[in-house]
PDB file of N, CA and C in Angstrom:
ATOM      1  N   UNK A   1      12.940  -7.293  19.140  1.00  0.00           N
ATOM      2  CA  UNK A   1      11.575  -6.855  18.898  1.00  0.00           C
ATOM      3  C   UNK A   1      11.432  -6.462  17.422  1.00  0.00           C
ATOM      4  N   UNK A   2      10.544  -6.553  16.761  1.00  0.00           N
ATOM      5  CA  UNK A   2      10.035  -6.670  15.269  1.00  0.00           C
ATOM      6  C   UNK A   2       9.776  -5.259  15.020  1.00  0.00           C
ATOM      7  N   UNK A   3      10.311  -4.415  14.339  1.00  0.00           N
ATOM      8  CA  UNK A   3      10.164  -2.962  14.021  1.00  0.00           C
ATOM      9  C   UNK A   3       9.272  -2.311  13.231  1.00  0.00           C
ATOM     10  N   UNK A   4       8.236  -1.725  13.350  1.00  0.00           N
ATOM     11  CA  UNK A   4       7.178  -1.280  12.457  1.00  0.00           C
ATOM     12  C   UNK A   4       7.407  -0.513  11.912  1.00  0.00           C
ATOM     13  N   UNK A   5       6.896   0.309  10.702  1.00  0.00           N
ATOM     14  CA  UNK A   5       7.036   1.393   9.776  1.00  0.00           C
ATOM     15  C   UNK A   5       5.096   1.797   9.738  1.00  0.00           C
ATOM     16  N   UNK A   6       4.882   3.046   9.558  1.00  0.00           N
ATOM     17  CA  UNK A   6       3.667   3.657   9.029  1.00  0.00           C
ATOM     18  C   UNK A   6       3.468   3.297   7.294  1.00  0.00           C
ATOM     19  N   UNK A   7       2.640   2.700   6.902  1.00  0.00           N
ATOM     20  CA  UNK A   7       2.510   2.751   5.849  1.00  0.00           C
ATOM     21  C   UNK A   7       1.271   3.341   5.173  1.00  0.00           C
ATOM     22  N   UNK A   8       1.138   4.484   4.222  1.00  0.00           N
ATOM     23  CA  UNK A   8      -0.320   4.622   3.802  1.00  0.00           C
ATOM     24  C   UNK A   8      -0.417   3.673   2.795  1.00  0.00           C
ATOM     25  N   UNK A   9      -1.505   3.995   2.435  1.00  0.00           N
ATOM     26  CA  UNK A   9      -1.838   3.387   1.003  1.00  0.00           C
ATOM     27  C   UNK A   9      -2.856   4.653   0.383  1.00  0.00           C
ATOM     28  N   UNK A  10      -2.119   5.043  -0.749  1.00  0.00           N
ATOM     29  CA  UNK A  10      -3.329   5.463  -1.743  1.00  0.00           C
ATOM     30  C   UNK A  10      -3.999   4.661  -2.763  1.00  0.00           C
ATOM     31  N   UNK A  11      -5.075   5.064  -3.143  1.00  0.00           N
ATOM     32  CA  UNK A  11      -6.288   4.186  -4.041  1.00  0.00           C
ATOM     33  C   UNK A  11      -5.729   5.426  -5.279  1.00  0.00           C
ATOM     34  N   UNK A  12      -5.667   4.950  -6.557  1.00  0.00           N
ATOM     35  CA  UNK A  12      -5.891   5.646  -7.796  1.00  0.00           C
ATOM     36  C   UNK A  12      -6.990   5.017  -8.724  1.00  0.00           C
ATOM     37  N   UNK A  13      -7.858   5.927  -8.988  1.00  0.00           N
ATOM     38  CA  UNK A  13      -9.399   5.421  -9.486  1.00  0.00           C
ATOM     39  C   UNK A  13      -8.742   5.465 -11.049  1.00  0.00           C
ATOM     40  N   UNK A  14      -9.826   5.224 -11.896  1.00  0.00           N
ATOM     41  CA  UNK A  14      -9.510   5.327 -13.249  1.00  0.00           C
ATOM     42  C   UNK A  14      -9.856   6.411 -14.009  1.00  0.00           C
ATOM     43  N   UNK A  15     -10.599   7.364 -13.045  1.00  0.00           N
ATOM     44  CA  UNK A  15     -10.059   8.539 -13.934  1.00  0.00           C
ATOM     45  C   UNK A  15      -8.896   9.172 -13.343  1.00  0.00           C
ATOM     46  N   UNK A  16      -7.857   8.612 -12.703  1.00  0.00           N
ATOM     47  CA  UNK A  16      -6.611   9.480 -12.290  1.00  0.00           C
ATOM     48  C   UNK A  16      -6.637   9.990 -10.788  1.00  0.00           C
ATOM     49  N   UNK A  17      -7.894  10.325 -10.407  1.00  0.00           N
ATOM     50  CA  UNK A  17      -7.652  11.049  -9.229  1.00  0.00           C
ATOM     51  C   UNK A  17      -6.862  10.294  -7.496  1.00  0.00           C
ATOM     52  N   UNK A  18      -6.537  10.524  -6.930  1.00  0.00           N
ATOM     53  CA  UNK A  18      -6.131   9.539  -5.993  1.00  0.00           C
ATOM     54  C   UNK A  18      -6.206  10.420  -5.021  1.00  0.00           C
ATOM     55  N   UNK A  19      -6.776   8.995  -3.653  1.00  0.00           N
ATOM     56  CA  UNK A  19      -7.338   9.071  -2.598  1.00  0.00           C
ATOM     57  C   UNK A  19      -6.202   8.508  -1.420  1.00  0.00           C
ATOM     58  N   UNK A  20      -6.385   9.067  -0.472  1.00  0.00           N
ATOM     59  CA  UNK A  20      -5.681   8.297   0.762  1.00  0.00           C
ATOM     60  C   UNK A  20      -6.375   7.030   1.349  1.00  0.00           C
ATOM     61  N   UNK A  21      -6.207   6.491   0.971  1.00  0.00           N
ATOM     62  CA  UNK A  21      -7.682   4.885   1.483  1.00  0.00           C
ATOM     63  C   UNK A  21      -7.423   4.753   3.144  1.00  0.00           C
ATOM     64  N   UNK A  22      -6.056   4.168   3.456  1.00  0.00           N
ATOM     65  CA  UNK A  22      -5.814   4.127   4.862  1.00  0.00           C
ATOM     66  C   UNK A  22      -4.357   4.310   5.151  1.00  0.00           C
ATOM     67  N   UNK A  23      -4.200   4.339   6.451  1.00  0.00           N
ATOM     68  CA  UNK A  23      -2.834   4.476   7.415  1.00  0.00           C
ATOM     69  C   UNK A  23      -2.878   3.257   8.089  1.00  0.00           C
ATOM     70  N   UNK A  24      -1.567   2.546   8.248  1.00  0.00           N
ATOM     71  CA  UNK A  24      -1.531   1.713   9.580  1.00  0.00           C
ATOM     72  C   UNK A  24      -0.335   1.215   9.607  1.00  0.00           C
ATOM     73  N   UNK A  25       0.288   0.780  10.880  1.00  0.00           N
ATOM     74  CA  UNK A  25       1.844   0.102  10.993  1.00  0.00           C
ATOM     75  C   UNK A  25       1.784  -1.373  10.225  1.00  0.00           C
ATOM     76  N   UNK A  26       2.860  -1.749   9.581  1.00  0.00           N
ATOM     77  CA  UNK A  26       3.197  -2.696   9.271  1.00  0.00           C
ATOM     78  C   UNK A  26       4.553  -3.267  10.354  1.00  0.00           C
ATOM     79  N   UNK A  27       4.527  -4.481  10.301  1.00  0.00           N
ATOM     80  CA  UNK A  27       5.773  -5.196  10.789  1.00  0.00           C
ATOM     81  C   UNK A  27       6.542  -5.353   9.545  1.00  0.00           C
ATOM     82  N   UNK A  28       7.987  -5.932  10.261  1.00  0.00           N
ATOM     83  CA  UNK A  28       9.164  -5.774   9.007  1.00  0.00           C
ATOM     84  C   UNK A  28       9.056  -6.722   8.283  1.00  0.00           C
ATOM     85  N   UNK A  29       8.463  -7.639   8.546  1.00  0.00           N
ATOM     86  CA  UNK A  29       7.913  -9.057   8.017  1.00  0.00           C
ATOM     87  C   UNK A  29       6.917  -8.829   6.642  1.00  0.00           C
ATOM     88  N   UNK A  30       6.380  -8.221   7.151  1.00  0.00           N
ATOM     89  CA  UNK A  30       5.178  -7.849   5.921  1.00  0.00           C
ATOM     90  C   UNK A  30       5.457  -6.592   4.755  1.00  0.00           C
ATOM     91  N   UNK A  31       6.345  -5.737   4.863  1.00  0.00           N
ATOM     92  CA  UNK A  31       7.214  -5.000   4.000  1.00  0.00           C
ATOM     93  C   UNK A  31       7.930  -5.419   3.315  1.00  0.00           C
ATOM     94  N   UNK A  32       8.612  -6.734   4.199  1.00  0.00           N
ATOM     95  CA  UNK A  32       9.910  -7.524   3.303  1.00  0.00           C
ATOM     96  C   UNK A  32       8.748  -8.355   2.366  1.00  0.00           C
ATOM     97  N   UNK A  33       7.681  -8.543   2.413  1.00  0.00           N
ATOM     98  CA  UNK A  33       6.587  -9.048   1.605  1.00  0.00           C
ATOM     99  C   UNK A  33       6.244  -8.504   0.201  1.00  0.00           C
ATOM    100  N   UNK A  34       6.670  -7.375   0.400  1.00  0.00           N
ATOM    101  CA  UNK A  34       6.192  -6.567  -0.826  1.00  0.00           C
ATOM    102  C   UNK A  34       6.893  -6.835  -2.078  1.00  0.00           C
ATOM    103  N   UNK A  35       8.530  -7.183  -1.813  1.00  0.00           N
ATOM    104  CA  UNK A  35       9.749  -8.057  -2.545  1.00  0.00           C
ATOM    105  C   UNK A  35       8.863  -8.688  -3.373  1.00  0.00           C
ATOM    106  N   UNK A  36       8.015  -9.749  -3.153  1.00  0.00           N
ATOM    107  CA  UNK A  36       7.487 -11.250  -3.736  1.00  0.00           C
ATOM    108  C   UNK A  36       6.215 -10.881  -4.204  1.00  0.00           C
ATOM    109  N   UNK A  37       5.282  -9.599  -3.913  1.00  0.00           N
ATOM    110  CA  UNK A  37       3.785  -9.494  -3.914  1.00  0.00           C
ATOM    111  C   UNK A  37       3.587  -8.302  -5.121  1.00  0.00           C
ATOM    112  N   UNK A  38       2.696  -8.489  -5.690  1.00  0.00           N
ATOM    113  CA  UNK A  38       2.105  -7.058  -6.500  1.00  0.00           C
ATOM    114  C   UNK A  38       0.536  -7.231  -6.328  1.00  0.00           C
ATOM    115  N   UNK A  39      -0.259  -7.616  -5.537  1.00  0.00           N
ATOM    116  CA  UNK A  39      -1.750  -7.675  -5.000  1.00  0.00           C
ATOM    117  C   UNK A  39      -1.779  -7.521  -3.456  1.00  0.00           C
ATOM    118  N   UNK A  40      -2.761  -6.803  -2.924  1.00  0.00           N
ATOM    119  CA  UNK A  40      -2.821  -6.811  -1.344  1.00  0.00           C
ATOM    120  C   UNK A  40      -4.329  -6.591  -1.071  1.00  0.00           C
ATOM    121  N   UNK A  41      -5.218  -7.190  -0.421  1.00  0.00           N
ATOM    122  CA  UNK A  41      -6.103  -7.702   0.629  1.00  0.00           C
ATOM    123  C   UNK A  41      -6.879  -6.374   1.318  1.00  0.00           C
ATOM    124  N   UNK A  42      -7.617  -5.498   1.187  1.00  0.00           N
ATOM    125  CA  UNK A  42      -7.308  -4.456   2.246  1.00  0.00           C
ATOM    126  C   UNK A  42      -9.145  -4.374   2.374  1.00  0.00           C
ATOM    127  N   UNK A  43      -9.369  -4.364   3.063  1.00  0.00           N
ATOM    128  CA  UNK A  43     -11.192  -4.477   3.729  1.00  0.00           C
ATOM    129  C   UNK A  43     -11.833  -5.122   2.584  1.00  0.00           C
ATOM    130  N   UNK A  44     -11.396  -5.933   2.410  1.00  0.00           N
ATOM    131  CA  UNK A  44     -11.480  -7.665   1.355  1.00  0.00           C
ATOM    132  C   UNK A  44     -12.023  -7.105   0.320  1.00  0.00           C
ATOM    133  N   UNK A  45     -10.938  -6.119  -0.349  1.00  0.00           N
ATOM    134  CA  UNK A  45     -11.279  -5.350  -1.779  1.00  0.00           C
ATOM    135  C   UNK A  45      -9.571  -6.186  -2.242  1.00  0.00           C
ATOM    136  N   UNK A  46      -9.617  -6.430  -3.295  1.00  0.00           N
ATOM    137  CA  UNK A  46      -8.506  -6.730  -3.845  1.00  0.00           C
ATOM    138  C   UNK A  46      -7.640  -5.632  -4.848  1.00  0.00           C
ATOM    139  N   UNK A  47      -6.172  -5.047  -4.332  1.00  0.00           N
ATOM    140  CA  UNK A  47      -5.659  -4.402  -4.986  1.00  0.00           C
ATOM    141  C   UNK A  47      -4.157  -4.458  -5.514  1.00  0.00           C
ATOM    142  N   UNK A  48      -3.893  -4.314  -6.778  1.00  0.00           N
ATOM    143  CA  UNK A  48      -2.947  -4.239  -7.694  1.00  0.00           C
ATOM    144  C   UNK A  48      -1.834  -3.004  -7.239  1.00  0.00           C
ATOM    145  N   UNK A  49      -0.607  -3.520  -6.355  1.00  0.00           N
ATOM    146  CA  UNK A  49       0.572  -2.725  -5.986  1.00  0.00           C
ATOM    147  C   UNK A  49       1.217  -2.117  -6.959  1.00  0.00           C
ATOM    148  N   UNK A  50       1.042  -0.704  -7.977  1.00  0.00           N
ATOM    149  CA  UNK A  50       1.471  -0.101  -9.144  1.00  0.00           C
ATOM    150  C   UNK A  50       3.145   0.663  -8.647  1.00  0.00           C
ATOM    151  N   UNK A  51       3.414   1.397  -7.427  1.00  0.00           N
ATOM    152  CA  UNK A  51       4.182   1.575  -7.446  1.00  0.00           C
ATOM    153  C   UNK A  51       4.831   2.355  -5.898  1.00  0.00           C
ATOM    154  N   UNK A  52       5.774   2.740  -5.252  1.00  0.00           N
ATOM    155  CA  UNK A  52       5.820   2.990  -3.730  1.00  0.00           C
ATOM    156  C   UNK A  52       6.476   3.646  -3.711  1.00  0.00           C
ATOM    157  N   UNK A  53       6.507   4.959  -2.661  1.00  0.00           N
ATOM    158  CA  UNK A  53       7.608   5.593  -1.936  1.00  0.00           C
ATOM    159  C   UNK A  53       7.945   5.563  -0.945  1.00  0.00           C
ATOM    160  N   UNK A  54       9.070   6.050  -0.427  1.00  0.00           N
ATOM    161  CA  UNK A  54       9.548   6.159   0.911  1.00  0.00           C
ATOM    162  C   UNK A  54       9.907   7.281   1.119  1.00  0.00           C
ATOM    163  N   UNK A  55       8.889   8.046   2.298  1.00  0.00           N
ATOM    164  CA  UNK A  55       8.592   9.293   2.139  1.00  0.00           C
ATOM    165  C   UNK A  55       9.652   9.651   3.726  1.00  0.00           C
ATOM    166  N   UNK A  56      10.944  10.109   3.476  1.00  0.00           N
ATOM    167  CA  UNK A  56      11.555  10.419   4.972  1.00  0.00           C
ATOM    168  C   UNK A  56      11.575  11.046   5.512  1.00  0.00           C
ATOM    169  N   UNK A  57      10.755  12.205   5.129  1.00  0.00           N
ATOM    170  CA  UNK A  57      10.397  13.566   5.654  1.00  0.00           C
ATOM    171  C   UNK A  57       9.694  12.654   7.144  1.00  0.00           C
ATOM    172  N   UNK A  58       8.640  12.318   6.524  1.00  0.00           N
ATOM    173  CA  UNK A  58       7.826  11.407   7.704  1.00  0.00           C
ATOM    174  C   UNK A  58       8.052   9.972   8.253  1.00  0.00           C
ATOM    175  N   UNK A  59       8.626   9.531   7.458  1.00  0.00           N
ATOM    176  CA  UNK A  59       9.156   8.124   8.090  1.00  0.00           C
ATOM    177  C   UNK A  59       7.868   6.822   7.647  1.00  0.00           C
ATOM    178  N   UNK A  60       7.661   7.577   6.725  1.00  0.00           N
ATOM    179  CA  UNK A  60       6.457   6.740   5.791  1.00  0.00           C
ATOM    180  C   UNK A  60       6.367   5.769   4.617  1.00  0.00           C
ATOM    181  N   UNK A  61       6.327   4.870   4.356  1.00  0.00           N
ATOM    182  CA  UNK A  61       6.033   4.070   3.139  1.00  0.00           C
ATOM    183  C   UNK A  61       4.827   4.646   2.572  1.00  0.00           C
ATOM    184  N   UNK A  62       4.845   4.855   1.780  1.00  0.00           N
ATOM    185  CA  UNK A  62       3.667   5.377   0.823  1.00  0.00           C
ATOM    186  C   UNK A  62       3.433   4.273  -0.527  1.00  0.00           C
ATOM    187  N   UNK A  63       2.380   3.497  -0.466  1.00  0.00           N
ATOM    188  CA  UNK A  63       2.103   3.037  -1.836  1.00  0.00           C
ATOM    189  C   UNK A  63       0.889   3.114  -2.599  1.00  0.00           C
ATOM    190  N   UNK A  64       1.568   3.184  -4.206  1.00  0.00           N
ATOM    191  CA  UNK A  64      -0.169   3.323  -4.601  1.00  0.00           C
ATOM    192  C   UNK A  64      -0.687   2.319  -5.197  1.00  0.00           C
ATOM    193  N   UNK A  65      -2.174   1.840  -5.472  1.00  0.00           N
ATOM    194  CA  UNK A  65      -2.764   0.653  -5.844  1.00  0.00           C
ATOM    195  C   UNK A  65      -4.155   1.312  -6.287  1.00  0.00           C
ATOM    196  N   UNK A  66      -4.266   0.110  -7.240  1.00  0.00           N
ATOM    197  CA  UNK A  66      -5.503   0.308  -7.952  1.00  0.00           C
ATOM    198  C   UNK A  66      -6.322  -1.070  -7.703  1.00  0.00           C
ATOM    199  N   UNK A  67      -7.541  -0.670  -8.115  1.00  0.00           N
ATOM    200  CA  UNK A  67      -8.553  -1.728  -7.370  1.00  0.00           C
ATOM    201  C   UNK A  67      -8.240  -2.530  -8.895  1.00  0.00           C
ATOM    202  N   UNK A  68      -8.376  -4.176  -8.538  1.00  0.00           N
ATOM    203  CA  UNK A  68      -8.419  -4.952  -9.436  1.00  0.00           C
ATOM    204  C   UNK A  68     -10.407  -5.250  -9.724  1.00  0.00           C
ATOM    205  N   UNK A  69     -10.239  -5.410 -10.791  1.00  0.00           N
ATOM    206  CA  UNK A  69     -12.040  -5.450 -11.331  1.00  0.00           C
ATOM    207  C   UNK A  69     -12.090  -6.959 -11.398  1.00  0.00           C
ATOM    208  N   UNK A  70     -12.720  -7.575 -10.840  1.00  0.00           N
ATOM    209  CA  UNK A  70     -13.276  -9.122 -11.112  1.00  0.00           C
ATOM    210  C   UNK A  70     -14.749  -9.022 -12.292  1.00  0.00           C
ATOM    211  N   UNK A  71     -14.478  -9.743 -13.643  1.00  0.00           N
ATOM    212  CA  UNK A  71     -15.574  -9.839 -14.043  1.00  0.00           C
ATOM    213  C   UNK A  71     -16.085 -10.963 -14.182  1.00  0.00           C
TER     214      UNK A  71
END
């Protein structure tokens, strides 16, 4: 069976402040994704993967991302 992890994601705006955007399980499939990726898809906003933790207190992936600007 395919093992999930909690992952948040925080949003960091450009003046610095940062938000919790969302929570949700990932499969191990899509973590081992992160290896190859620095952009991710998330309520069809496009965002730039800056940097991640692994939080073991909670058993959490934590990453943060910034919105990419299309001009």
């Amino acid at each position: 069976m395919d093992q999930q992890m909690s992952v948040v994601l925080f949003e960091k705006s450009q003046d610095g402040g940062v938000r919790e955007l969302e929570e949700r399980l990932w499969n191990s499939s899509m973590i081992a994704a992160l290896e190859h990726v620095n952009y991710l898809i998330v309520g069809g906003r496009e965002y730039e993967t800056v940097e991640g933790r692994l939080n073991v207190d909670e058993g959490k992936l934590e990453l943060l991302i910034v919105p990419v600007r299309h001009e």
